[in-house]
Protein backbone atom coordinates (compact mmCIF):
# COMPACT_ATOMS: atom_id res chain seq x y z
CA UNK A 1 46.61 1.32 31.80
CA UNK A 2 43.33 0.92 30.29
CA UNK A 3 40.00 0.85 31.96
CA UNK A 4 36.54 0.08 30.56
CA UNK A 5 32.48 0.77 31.54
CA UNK A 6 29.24 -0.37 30.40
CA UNK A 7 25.67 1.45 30.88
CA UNK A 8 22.29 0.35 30.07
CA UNK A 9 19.98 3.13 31.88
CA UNK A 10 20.24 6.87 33.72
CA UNK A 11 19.75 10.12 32.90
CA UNK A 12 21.48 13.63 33.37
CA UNK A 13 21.42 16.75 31.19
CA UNK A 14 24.53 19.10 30.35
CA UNK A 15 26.28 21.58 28.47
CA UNK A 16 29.23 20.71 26.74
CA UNK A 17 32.49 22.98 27.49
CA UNK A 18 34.90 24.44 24.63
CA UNK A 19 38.28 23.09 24.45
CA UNK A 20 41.35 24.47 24.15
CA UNK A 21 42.56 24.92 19.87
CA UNK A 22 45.71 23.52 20.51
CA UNK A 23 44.16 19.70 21.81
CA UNK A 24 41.61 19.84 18.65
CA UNK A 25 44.50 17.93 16.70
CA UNK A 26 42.77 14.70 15.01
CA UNK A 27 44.87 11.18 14.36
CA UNK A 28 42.49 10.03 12.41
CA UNK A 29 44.94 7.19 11.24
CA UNK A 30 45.20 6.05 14.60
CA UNK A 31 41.70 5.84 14.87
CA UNK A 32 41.48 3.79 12.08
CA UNK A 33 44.38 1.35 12.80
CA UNK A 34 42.25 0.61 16.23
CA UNK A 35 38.94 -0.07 14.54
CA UNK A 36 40.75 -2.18 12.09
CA UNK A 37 42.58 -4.19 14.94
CA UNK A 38 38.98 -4.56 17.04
CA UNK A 39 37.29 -5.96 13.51
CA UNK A 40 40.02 -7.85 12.50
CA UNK A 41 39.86 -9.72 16.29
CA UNK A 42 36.56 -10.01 16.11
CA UNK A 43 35.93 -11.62 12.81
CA UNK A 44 38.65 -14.22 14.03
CA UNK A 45 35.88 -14.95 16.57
CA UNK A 46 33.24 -15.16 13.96
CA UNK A 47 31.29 -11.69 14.87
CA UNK A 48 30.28 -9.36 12.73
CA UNK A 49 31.96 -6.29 12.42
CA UNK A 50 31.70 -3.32 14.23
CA UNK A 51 29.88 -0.02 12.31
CA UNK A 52 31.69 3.24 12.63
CA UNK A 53 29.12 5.54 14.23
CA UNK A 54 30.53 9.38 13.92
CA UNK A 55 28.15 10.50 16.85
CA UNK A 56 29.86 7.70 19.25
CA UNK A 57 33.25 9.16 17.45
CA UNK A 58 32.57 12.59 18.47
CA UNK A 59 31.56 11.88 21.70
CA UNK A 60 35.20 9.72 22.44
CA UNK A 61 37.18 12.57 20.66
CA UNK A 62 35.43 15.26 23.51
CA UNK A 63 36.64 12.79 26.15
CA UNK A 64 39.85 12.06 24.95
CA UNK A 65 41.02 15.55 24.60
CA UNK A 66 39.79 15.96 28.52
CA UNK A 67 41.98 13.06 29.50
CA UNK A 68 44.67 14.64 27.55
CA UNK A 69 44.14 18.26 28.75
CA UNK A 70 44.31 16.60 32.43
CA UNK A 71 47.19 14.03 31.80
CA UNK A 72 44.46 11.87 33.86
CA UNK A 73 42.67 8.49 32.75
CA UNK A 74 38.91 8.32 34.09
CA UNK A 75 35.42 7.42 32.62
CA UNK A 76 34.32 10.81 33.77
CA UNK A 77 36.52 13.73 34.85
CA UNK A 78 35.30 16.77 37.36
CA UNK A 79 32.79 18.62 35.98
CA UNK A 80 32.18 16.40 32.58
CA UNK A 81 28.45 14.39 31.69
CA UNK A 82 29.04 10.91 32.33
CA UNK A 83 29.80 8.76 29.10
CA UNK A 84 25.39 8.25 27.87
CA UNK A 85 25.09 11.80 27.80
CA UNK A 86 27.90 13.22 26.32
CA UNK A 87 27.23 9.98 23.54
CA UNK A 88 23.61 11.51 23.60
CA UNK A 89 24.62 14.96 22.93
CA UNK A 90 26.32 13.90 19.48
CA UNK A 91 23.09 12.44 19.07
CA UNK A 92 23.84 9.02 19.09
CA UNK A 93 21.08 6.09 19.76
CA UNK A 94 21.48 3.53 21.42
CA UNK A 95 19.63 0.96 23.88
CA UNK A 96 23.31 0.18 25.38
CA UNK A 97 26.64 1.78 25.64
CA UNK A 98 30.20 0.99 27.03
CA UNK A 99 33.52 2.49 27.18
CA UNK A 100 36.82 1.18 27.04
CA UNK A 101 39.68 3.89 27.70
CA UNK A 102 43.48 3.34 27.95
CA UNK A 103 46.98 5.54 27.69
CA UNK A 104 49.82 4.35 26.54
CA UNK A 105 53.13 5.37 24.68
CA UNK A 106 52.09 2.90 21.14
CA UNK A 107 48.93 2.65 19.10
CA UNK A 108 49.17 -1.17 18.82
CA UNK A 109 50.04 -0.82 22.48
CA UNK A 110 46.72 0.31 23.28
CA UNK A 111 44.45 -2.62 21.82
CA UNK A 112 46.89 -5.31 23.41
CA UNK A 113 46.46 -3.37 26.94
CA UNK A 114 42.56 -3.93 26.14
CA UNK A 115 42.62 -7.17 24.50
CA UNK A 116 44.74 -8.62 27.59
CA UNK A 117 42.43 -7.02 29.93
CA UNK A 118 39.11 -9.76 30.31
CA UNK A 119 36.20 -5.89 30.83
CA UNK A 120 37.34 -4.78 27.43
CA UNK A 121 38.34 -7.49 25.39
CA UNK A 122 34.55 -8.55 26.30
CA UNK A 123 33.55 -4.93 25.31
CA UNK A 124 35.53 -5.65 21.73
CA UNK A 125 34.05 -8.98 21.57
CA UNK A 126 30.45 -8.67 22.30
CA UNK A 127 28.40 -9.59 19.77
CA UNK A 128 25.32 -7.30 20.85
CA UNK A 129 27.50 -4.21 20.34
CA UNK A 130 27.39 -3.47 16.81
CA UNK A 131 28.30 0.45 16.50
CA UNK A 132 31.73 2.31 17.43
CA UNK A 133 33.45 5.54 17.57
CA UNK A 134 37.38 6.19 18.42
CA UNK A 135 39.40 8.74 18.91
CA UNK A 136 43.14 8.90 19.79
CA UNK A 137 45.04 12.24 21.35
CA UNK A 138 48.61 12.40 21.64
CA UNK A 139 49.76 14.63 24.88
CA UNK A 140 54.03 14.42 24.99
CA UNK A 141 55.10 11.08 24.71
CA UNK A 142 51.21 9.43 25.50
CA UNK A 143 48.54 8.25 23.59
CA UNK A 144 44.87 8.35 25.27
CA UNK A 145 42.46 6.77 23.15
CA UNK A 146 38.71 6.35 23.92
CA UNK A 147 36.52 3.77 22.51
CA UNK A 148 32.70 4.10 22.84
CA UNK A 149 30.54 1.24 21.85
CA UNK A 150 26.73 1.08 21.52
CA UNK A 151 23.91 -1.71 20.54
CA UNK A 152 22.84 1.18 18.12
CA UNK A 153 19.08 2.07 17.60
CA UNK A 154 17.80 3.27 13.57
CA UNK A 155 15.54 5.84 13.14
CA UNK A 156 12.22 4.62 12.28
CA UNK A 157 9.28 6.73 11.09
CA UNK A 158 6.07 5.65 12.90
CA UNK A 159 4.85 3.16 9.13
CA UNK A 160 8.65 1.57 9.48
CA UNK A 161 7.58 0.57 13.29
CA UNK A 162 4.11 -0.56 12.43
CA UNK A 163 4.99 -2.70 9.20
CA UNK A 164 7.94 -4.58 11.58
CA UNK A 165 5.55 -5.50 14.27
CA UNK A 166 2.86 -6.52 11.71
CA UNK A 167 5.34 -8.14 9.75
CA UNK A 168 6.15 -9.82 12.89
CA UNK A 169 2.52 -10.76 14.09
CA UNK A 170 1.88 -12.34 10.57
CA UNK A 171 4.73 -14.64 10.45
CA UNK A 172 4.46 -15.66 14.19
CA UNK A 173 0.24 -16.12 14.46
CA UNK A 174 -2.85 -16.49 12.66
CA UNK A 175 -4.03 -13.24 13.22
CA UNK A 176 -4.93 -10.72 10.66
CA UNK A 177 -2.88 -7.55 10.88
CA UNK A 178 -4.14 -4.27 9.92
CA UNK A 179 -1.11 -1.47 10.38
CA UNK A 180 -0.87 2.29 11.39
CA UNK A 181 -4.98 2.87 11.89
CA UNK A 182 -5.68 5.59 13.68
CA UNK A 183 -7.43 4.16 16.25
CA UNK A 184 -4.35 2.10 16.99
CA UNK A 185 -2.28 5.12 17.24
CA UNK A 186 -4.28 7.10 18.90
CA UNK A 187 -4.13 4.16 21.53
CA UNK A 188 -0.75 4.18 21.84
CA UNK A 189 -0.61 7.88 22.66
CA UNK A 190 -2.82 7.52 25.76
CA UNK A 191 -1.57 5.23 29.01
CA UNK A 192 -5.47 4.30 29.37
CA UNK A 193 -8.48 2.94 27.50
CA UNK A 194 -8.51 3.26 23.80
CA UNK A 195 -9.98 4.59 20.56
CA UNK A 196 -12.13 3.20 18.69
CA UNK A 197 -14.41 -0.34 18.74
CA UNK A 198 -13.51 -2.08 21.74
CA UNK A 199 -10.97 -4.38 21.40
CA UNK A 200 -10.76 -7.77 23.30
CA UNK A 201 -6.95 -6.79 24.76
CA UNK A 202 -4.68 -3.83 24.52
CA UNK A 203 -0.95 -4.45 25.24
CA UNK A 204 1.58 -1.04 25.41
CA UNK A 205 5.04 -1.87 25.64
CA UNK A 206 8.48 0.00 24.66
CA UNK A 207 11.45 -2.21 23.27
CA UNK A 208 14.46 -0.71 21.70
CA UNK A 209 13.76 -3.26 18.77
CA UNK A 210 10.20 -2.62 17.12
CA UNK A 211 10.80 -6.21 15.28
CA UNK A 212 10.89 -8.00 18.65
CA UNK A 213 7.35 -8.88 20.40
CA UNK A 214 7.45 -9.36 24.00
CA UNK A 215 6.24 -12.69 24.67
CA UNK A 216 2.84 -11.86 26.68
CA UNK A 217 1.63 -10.55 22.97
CA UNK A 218 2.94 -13.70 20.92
CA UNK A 219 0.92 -15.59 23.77
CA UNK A 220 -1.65 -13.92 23.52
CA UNK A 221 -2.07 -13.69 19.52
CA UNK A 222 -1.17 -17.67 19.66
CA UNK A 223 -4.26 -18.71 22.39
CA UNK A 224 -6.86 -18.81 19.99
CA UNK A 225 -8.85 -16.00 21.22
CA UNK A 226 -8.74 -13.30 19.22
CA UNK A 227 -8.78 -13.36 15.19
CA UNK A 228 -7.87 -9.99 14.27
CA UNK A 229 -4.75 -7.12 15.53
CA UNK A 230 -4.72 -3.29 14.94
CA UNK A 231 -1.11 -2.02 15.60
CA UNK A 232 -0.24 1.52 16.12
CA UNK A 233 3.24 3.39 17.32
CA UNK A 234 3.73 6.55 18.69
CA UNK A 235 6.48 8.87 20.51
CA UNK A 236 7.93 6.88 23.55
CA UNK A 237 6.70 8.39 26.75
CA UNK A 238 8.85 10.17 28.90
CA UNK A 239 12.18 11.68 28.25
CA UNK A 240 15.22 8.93 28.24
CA UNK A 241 19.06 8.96 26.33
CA UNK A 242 18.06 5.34 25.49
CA UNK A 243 16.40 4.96 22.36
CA UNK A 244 12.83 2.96 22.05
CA UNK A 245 10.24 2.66 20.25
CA UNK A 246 6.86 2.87 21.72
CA UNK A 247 3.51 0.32 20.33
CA UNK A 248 0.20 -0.56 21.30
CA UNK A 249 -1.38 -3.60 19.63
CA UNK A 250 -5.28 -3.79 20.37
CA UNK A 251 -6.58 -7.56 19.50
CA UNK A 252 -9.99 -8.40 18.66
């Protein structure tokens, strides 16, 4: 019986518990014959295929030996972090995440349950998830495997974020770009006003894709009344398991 969930926002914290020696056996093999069968199904669909992400396989391999330990499948047993945080923990990034779990008595058995099942075979075929972890644990005659999917998030140092916007701003207006000042950045840091000559408009936003412009700024930097663009990043604001990145662009 498999079953399958999908998360874009929330937030808990948690400690992770320690596990009894004898479940901490891996099958790595069978972890690999399911990522094979998900990429091999999804390049017959014409998607790319799916990255192994050892944080998201970490996080499926905790789970998984809690399913087996309880001979019990669930997205979230008593007294576990629900499926962003424990992904979180293993430090995964992400700006969405999903689940598809299952138990079974066959490894191939186990990605025809999900690929039969409409939730999961879209989790295996979306083409926005791009990162995955598995992990398979044998308990008697059962197999309960966990697969956790993300859209995953790079790291970025503050330059990476600025030169993607500006790269951005350049090829999509006539503006001239000027990256990483520190008036710009300094901008970003505060929620109000700004540093620095006074620009003609300040936009803040936080997108989990620094080469992505929200479309107020494009319009903006495509009316015709401004000529110039200072862009800064800084640390996103608040605390959150979903990973953005956090810009102000000040237009003159």
């Amino acid at each position: 019986m498999p079953t399958t969930l999908r998360i874009a926002t929330a937030l808990m914290l948690f400690v992770t518990p320690i596990l009894p020696a004898a479940l901490l056996a891996q099958t790595s093999q069978a972890d690999k014959t399911l990522l094979d069968a998900a990429n091999h199904d999804r390049a017959a669909q014409g998607l790319d295929a799916l990255r192994w992400d050892p944080a998201l396989a970490a996080a499926a391999r905790q789970h998984a030996l809690r399913m087996a330990k309880a001979n019990q499948l669930s997205h979230q047993l008593p007294g576990e972090p629900p499926l962003q945080d424990r992904a979180r923990h293993e430090g995964a990034r992400f700006s969405t995440i999903a689940e598809n779990v299952a138990e079974g008595p066959s490894i191939p058995g186990l990605h025809t349950q999900w690929m039969n099942s409409p939730p999961h075979r879209a989790n295996l075929l979306d083409p926005e998830l791009n990162a995955v972890g598995i992990a398979v644990v044998q308990s008697g005659n059962m197999y309960f495997a966990v697969q956790d999917f993300s859209a995953s998030v790079p790291t970025l140092s503050l330059s990476r974020q600025e030169r993607e916007v500006s790269s951005q701003l350049l090829a999509r207006s006539k503006l001239e770009v000027d990256a990483g000042t520190a008036d710009a950045r300094k901008t970003c840091e505060s929620d109000n006003g700004f540093t620095g000559p006074r620009p003609a408009a300040i936009l803040r936003y936080e997108l989990s894709d620094p080469s992505n412009l929200p479309d107020e700024l494009l319009q903006k930097a495509n009316s015709g009344k401004y000529h110039s663009a200072a862009v800064g990043a800084c640390k996103p604001s608040g605390s959150s398991q979903f990973a953005r990145f956090r810009i102000a662009v000040l237009l003159f």
